[in-house]
PDB file of N, CA and C in Angstrom:
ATOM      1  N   UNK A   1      -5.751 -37.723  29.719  1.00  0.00           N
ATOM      2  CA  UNK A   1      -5.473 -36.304  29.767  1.00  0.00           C
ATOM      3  C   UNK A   1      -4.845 -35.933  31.115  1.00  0.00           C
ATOM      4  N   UNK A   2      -5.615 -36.096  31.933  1.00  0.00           N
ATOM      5  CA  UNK A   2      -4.924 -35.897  33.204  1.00  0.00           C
ATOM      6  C   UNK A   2      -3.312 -36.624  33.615  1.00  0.00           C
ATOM      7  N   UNK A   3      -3.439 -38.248  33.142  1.00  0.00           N
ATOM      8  CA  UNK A   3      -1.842 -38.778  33.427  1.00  0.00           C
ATOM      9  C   UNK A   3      -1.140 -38.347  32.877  1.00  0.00           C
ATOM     10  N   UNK A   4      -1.216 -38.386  31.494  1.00  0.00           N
ATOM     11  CA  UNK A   4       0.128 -37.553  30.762  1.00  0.00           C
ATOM     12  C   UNK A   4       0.245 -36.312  31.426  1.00  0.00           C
ATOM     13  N   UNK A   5      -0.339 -34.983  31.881  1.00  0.00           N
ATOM     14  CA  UNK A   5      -0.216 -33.911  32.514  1.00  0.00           C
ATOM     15  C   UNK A   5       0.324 -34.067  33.942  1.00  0.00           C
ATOM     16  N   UNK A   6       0.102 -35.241  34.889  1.00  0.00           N
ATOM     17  CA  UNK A   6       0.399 -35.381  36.299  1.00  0.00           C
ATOM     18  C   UNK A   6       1.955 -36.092  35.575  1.00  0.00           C
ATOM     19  N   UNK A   7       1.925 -37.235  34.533  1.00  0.00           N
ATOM     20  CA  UNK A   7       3.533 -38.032  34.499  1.00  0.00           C
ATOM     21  C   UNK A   7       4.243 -36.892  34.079  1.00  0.00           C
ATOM     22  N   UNK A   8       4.139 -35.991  33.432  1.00  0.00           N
ATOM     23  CA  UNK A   8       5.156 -34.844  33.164  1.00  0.00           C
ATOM     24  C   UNK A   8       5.763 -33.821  33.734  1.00  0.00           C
ATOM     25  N   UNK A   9       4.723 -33.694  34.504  1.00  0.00           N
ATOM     26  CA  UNK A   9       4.741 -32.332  35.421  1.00  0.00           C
ATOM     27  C   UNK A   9       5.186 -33.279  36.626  1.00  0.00           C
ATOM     28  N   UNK A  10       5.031 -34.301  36.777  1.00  0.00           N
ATOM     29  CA  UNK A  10       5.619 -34.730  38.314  1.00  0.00           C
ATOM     30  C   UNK A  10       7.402 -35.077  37.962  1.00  0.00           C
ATOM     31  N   UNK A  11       7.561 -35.416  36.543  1.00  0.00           N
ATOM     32  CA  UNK A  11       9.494 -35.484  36.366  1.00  0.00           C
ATOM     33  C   UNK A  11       9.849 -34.306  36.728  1.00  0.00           C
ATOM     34  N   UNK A  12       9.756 -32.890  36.904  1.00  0.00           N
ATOM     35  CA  UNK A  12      10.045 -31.470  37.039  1.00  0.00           C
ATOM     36  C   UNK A  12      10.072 -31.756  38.491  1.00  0.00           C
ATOM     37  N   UNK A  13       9.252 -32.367  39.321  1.00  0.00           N
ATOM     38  CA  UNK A  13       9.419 -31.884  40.787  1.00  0.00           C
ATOM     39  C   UNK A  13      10.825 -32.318  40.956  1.00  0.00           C
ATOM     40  N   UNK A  14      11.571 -31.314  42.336  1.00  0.00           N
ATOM     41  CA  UNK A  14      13.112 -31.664  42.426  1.00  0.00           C
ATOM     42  C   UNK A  14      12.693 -32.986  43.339  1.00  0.00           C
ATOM     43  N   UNK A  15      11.970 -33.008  44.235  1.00  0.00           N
ATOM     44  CA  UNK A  15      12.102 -34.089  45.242  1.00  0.00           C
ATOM     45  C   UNK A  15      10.592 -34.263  45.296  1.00  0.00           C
ATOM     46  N   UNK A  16      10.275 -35.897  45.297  1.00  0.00           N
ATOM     47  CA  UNK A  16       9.195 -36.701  45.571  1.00  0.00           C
ATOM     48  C   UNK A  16       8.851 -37.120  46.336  1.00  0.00           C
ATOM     49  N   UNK A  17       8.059 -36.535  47.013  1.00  0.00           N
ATOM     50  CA  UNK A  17       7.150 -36.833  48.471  1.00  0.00           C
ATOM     51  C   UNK A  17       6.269 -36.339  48.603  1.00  0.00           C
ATOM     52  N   UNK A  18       5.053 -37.754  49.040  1.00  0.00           N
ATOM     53  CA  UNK A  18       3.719 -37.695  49.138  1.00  0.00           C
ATOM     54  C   UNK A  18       3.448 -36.331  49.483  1.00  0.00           C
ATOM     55  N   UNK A  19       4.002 -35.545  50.290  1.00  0.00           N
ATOM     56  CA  UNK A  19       2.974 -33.960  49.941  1.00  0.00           C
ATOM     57  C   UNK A  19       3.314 -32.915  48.815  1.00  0.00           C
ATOM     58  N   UNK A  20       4.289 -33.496  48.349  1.00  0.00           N
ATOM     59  CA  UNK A  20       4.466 -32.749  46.863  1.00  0.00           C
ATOM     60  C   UNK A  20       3.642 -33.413  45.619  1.00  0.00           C
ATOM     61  N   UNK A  21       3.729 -34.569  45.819  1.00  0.00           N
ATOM     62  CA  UNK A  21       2.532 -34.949  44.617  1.00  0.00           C
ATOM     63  C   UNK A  21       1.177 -34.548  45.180  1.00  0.00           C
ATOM     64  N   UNK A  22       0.977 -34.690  46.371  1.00  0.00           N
ATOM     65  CA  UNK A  22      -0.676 -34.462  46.263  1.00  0.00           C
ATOM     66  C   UNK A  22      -0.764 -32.987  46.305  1.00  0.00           C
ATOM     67  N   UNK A  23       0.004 -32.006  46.107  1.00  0.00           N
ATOM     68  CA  UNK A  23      -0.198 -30.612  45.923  1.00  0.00           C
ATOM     69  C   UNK A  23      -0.244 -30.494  44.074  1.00  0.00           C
ATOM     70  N   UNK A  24       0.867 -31.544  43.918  1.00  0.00           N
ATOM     71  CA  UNK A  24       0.873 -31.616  42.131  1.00  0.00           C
ATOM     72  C   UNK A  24      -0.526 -31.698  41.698  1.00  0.00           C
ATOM     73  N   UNK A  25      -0.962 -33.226  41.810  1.00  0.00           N
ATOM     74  CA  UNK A  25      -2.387 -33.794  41.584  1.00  0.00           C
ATOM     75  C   UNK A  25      -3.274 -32.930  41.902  1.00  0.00           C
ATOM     76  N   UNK A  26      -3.373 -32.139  42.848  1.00  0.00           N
ATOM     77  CA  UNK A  26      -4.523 -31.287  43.023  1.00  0.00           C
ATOM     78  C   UNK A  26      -4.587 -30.023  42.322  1.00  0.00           C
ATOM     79  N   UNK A  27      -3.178 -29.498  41.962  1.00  0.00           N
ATOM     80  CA  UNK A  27      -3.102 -28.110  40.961  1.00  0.00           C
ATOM     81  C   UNK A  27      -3.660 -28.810  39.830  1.00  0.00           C
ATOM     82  N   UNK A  28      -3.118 -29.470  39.181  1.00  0.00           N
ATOM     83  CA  UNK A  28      -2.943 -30.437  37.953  1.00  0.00           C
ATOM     84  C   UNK A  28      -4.408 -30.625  37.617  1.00  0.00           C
ATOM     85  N   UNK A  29      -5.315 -31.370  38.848  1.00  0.00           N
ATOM     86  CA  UNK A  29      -6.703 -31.360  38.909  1.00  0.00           C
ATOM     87  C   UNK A  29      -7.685 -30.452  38.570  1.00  0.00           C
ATOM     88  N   UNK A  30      -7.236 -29.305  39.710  1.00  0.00           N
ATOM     89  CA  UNK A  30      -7.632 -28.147  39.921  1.00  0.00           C
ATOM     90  C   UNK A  30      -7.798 -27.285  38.013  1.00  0.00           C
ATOM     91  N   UNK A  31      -6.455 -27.284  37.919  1.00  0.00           N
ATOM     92  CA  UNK A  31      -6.615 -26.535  36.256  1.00  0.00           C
ATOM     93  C   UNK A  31      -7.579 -26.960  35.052  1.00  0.00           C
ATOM     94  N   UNK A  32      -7.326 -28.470  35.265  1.00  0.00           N
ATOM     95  CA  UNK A  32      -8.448 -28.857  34.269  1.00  0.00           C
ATOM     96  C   UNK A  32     -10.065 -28.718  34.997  1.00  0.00           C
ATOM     97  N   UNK A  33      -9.902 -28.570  35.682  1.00  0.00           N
ATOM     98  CA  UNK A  33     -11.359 -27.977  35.994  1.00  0.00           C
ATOM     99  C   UNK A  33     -11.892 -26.936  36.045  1.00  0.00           C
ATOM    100  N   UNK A  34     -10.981 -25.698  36.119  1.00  0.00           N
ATOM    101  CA  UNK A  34     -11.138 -24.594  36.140  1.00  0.00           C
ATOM    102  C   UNK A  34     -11.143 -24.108  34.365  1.00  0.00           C
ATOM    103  N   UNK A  35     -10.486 -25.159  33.447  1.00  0.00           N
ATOM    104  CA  UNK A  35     -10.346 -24.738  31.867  1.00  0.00           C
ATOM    105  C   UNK A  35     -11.913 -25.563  31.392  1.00  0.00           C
ATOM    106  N   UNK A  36     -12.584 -26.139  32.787  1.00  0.00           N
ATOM    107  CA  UNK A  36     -13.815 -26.489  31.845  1.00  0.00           C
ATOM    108  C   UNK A  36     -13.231 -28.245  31.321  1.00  0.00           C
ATOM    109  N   UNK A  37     -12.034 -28.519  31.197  1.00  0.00           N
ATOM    110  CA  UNK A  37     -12.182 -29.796  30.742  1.00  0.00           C
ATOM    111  C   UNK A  37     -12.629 -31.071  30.713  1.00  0.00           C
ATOM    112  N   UNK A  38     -13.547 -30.982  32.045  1.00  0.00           N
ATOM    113  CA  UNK A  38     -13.853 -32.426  32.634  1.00  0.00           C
ATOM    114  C   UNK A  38     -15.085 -31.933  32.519  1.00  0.00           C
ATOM    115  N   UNK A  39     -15.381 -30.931  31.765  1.00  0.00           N
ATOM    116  CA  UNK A  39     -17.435 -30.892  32.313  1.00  0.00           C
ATOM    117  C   UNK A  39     -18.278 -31.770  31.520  1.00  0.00           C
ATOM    118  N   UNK A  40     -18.064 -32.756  29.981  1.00  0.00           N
ATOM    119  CA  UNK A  40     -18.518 -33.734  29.905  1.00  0.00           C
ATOM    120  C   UNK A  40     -18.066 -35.127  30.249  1.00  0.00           C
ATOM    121  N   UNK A  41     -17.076 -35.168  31.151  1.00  0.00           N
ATOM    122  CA  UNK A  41     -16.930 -36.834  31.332  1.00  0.00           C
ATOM    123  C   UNK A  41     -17.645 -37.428  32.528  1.00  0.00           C
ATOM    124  N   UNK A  42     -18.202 -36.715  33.036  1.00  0.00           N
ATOM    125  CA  UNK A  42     -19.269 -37.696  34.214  1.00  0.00           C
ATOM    126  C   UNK A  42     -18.223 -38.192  35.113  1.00  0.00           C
ATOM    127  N   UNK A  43     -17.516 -37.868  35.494  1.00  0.00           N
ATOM    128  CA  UNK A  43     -16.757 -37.947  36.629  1.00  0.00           C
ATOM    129  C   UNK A  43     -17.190 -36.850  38.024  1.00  0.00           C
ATOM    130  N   UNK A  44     -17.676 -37.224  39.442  1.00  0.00           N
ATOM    131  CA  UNK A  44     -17.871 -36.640  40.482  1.00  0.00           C
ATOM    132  C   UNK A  44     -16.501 -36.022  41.061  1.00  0.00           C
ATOM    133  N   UNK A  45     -17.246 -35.260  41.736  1.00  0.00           N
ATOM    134  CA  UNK A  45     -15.579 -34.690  42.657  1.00  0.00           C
ATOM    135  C   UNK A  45     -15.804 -35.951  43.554  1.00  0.00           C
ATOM    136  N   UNK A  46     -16.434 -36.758  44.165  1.00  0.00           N
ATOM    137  CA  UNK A  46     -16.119 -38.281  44.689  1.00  0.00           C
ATOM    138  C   UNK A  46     -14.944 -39.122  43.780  1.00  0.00           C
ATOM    139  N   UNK A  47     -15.624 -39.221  42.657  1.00  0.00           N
ATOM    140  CA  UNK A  47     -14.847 -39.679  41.705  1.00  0.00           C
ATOM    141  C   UNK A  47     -13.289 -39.387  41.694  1.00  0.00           C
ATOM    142  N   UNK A  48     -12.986 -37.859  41.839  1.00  0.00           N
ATOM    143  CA  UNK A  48     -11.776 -37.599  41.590  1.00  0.00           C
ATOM    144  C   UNK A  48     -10.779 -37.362  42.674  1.00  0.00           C
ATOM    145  N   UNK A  49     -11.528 -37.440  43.796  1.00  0.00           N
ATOM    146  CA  UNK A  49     -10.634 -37.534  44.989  1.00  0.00           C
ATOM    147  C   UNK A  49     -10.471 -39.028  44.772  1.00  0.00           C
ATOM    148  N   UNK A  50     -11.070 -40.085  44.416  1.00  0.00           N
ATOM    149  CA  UNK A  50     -10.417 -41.719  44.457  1.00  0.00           C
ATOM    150  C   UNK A  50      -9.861 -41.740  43.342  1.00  0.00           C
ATOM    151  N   UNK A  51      -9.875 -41.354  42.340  1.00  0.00           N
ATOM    152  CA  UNK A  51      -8.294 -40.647  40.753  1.00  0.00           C
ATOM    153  C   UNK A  51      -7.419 -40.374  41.356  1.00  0.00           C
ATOM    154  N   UNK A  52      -7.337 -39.110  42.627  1.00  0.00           N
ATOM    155  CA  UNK A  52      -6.148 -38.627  42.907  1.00  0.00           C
ATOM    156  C   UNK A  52      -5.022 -39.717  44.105  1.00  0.00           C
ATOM    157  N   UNK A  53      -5.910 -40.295  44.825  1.00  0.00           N
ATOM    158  CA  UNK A  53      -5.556 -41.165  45.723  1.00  0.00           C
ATOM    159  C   UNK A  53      -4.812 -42.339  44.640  1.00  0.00           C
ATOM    160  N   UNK A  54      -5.182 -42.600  43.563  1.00  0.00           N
ATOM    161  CA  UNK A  54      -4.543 -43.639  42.724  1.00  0.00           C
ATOM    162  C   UNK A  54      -3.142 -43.036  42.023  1.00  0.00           C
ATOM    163  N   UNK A  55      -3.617 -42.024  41.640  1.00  0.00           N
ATOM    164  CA  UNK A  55      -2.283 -41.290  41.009  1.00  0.00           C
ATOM    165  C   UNK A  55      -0.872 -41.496  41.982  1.00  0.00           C
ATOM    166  N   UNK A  56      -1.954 -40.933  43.178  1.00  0.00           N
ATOM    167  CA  UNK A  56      -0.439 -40.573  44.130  1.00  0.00           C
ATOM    168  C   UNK A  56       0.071 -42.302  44.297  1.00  0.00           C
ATOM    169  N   UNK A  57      -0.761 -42.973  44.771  1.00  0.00           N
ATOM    170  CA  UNK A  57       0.184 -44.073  44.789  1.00  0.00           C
ATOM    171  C   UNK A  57       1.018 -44.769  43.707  1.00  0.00           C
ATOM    172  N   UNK A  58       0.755 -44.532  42.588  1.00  0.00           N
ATOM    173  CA  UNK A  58       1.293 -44.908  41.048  1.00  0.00           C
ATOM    174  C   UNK A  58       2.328 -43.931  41.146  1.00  0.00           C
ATOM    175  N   UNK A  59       2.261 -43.028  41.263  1.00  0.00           N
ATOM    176  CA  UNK A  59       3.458 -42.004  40.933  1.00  0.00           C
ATOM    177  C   UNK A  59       4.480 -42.212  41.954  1.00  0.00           C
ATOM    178  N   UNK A  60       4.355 -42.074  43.669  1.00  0.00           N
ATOM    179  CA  UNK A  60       5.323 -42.562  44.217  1.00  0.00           C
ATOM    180  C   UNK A  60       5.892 -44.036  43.967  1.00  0.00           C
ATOM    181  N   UNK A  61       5.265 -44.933  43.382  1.00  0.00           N
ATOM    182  CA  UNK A  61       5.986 -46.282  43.520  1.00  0.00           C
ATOM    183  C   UNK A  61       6.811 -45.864  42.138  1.00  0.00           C
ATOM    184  N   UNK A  62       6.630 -44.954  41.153  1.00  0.00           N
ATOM    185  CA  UNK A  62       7.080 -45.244  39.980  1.00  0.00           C
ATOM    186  C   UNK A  62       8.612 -44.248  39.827  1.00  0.00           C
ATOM    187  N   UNK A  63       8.210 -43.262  40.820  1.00  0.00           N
ATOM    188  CA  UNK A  63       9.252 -41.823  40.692  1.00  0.00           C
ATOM    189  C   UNK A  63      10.192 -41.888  42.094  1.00  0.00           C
ATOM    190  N   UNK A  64      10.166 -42.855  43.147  1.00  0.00           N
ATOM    191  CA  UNK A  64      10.340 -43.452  43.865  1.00  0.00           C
ATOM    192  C   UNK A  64      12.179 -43.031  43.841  1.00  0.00           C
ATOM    193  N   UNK A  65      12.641 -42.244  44.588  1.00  0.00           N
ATOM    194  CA  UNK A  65      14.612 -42.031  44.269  1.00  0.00           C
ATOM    195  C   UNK A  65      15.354 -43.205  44.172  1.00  0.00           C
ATOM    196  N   UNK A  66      15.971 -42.983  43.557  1.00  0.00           N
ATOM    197  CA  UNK A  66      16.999 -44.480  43.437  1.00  0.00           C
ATOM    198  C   UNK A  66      18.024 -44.060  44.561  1.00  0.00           C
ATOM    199  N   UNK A  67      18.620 -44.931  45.441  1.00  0.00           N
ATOM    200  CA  UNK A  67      20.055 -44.890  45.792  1.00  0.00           C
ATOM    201  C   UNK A  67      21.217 -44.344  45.170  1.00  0.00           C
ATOM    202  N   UNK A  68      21.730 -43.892  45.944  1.00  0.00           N
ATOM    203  CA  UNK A  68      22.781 -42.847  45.052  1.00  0.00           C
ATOM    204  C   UNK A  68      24.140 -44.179  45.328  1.00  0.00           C
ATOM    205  N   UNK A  69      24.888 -44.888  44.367  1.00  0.00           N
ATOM    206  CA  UNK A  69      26.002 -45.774  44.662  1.00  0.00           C
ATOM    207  C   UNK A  69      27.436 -44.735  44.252  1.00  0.00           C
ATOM    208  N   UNK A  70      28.343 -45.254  45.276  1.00  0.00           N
ATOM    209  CA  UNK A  70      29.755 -45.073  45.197  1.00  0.00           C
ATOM    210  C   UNK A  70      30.300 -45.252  44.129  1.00  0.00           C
ATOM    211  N   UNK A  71      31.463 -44.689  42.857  1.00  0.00           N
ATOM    212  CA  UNK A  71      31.750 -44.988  42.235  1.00  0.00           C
ATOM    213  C   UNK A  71      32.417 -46.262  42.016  1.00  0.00           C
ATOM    214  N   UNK A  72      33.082 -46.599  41.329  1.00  0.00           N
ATOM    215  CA  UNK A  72      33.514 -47.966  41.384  1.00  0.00           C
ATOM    216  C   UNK A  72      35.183 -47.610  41.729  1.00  0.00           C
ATOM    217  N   UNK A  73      35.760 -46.358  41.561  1.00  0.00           N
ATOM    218  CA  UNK A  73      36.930 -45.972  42.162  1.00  0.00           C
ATOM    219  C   UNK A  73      37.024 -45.554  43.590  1.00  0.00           C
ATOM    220  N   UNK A  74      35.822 -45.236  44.018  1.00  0.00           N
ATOM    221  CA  UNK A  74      35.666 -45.070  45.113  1.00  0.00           C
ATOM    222  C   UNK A  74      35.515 -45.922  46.077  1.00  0.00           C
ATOM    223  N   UNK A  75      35.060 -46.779  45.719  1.00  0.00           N
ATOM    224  CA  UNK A  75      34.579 -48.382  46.501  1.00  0.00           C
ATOM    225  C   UNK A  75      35.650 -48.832  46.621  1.00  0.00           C
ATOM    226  N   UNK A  76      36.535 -48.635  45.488  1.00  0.00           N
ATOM    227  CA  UNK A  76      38.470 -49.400  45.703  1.00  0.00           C
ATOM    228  C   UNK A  76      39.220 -48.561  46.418  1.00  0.00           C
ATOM    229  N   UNK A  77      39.298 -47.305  46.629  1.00  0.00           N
ATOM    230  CA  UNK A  77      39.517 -47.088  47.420  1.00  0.00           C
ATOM    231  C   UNK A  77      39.576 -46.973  48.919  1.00  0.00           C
ATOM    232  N   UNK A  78      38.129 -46.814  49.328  1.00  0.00           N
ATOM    233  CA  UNK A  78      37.617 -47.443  50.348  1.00  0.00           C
ATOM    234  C   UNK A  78      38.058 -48.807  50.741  1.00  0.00           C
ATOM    235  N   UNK A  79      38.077 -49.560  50.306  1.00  0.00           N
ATOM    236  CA  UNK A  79      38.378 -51.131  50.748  1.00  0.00           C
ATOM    237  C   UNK A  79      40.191 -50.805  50.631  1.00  0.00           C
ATOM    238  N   UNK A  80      40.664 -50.754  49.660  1.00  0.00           N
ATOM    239  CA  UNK A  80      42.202 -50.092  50.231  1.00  0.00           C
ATOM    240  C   UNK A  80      42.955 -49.487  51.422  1.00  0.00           C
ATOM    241  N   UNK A  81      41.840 -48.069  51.712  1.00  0.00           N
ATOM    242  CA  UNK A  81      41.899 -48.070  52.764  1.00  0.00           C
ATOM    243  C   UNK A  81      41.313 -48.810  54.298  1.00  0.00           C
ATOM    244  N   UNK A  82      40.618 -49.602  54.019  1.00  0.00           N
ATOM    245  CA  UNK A  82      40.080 -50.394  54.949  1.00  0.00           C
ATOM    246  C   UNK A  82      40.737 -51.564  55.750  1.00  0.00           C
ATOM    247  N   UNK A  83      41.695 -52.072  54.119  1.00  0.00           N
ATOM    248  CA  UNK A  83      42.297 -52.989  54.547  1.00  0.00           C
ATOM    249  C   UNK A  83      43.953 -52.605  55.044  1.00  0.00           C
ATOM    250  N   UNK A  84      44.139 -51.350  54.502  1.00  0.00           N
ATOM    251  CA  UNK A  84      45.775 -50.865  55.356  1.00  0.00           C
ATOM    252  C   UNK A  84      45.304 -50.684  56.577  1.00  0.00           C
ATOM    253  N   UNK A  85      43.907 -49.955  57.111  1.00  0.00           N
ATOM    254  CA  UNK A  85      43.907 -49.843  58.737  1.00  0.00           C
ATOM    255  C   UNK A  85      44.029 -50.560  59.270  1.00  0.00           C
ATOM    256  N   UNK A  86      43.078 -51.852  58.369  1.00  0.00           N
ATOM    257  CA  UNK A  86      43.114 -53.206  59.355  1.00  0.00           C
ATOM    258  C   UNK A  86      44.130 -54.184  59.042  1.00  0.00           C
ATOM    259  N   UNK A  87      45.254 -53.559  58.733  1.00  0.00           N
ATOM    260  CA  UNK A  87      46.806 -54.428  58.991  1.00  0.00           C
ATOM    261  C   UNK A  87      46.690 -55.720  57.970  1.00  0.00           C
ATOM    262  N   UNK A  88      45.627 -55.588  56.732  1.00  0.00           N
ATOM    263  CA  UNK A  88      45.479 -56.929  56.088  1.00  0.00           C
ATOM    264  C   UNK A  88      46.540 -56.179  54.918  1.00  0.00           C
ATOM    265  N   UNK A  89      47.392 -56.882  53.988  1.00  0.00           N
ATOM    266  CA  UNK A  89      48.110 -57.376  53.015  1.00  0.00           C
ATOM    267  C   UNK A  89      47.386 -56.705  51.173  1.00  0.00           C
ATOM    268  N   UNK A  90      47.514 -55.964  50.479  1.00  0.00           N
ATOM    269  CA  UNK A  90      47.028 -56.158  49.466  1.00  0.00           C
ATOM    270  C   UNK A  90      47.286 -57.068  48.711  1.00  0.00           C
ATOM    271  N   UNK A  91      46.553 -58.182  47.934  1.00  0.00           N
ATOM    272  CA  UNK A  91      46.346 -59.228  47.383  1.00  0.00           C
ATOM    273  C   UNK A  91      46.464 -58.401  45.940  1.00  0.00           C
ATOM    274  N   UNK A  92      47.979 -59.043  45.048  1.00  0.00           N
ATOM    275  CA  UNK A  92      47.512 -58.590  43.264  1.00  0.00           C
ATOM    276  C   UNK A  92      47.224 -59.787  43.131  1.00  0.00           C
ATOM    277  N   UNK A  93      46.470 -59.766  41.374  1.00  0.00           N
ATOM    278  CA  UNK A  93      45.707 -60.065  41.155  1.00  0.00           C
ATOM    279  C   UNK A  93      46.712 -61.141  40.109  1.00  0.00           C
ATOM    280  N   UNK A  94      45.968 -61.515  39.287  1.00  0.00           N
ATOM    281  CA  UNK A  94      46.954 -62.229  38.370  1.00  0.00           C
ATOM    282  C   UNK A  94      47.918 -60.776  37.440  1.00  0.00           C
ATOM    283  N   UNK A  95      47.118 -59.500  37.049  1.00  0.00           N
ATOM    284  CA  UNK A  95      48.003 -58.580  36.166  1.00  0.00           C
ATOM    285  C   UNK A  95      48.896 -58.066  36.516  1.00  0.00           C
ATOM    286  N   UNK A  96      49.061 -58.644  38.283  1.00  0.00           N
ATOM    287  CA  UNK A  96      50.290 -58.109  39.106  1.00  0.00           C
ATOM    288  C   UNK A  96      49.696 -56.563  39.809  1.00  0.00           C
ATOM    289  N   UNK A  97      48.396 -56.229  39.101  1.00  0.00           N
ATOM    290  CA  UNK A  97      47.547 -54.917  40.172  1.00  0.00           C
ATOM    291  C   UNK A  97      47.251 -55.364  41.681  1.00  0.00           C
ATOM    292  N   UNK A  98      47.572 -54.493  42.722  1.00  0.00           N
ATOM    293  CA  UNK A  98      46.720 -54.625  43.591  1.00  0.00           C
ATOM    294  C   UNK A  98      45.141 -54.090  43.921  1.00  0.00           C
ATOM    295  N   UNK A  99      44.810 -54.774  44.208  1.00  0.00           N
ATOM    296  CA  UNK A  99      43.017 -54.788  44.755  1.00  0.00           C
ATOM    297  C   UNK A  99      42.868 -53.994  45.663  1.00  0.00           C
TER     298      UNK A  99
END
């Protein structure tokens, strides 16, 4: 109950960082406790501060930003221009394109 509610609600955050999830995890926490949902599972608030400490580390390794890469026209360009500054030759290829 709680992961599916923290994995969903944490894709919505714009940016992922440890003090945005542990504000997530703790609203997220916070609500189901306040709706009464956890009052039969025998879980301590001990208990759920070492839940939330697990979450957060599961969620940052998992939601973790990817690298943003250069297009692949862009990268040829770049090296195009890299290699006219540096006085090197464009090399075609066998289709008679240059690289």
């Amino acid at each position: 109950m709680i992961a599916d509610s923290l994995e969903a609600a944490s894709r919505s955050l714009d940016e992922i960082t440890p003090e945005s999830l542990d504000n997530l995890i703790t609203k997220i926490i916070g609500i189901k406790l306040a709706e009464n949902q956890l009052d039969e599972c025998g879980l301590t608030l001990g208990d759920l501060e070492v839940i939330k400490a697990s979450f957060k580390e599961v969620l940052l390794s998992s939601l973790h930003s990817r690298p943003k890469y250069p297009s692949m026209e862009a990268t040829k360009a770049l090296e195009k221009k890299n290699a006219v500054e540096n006085g090197h030759k464009q090399i075609k290829n066998i289709s008679g394109k240059t690289n």
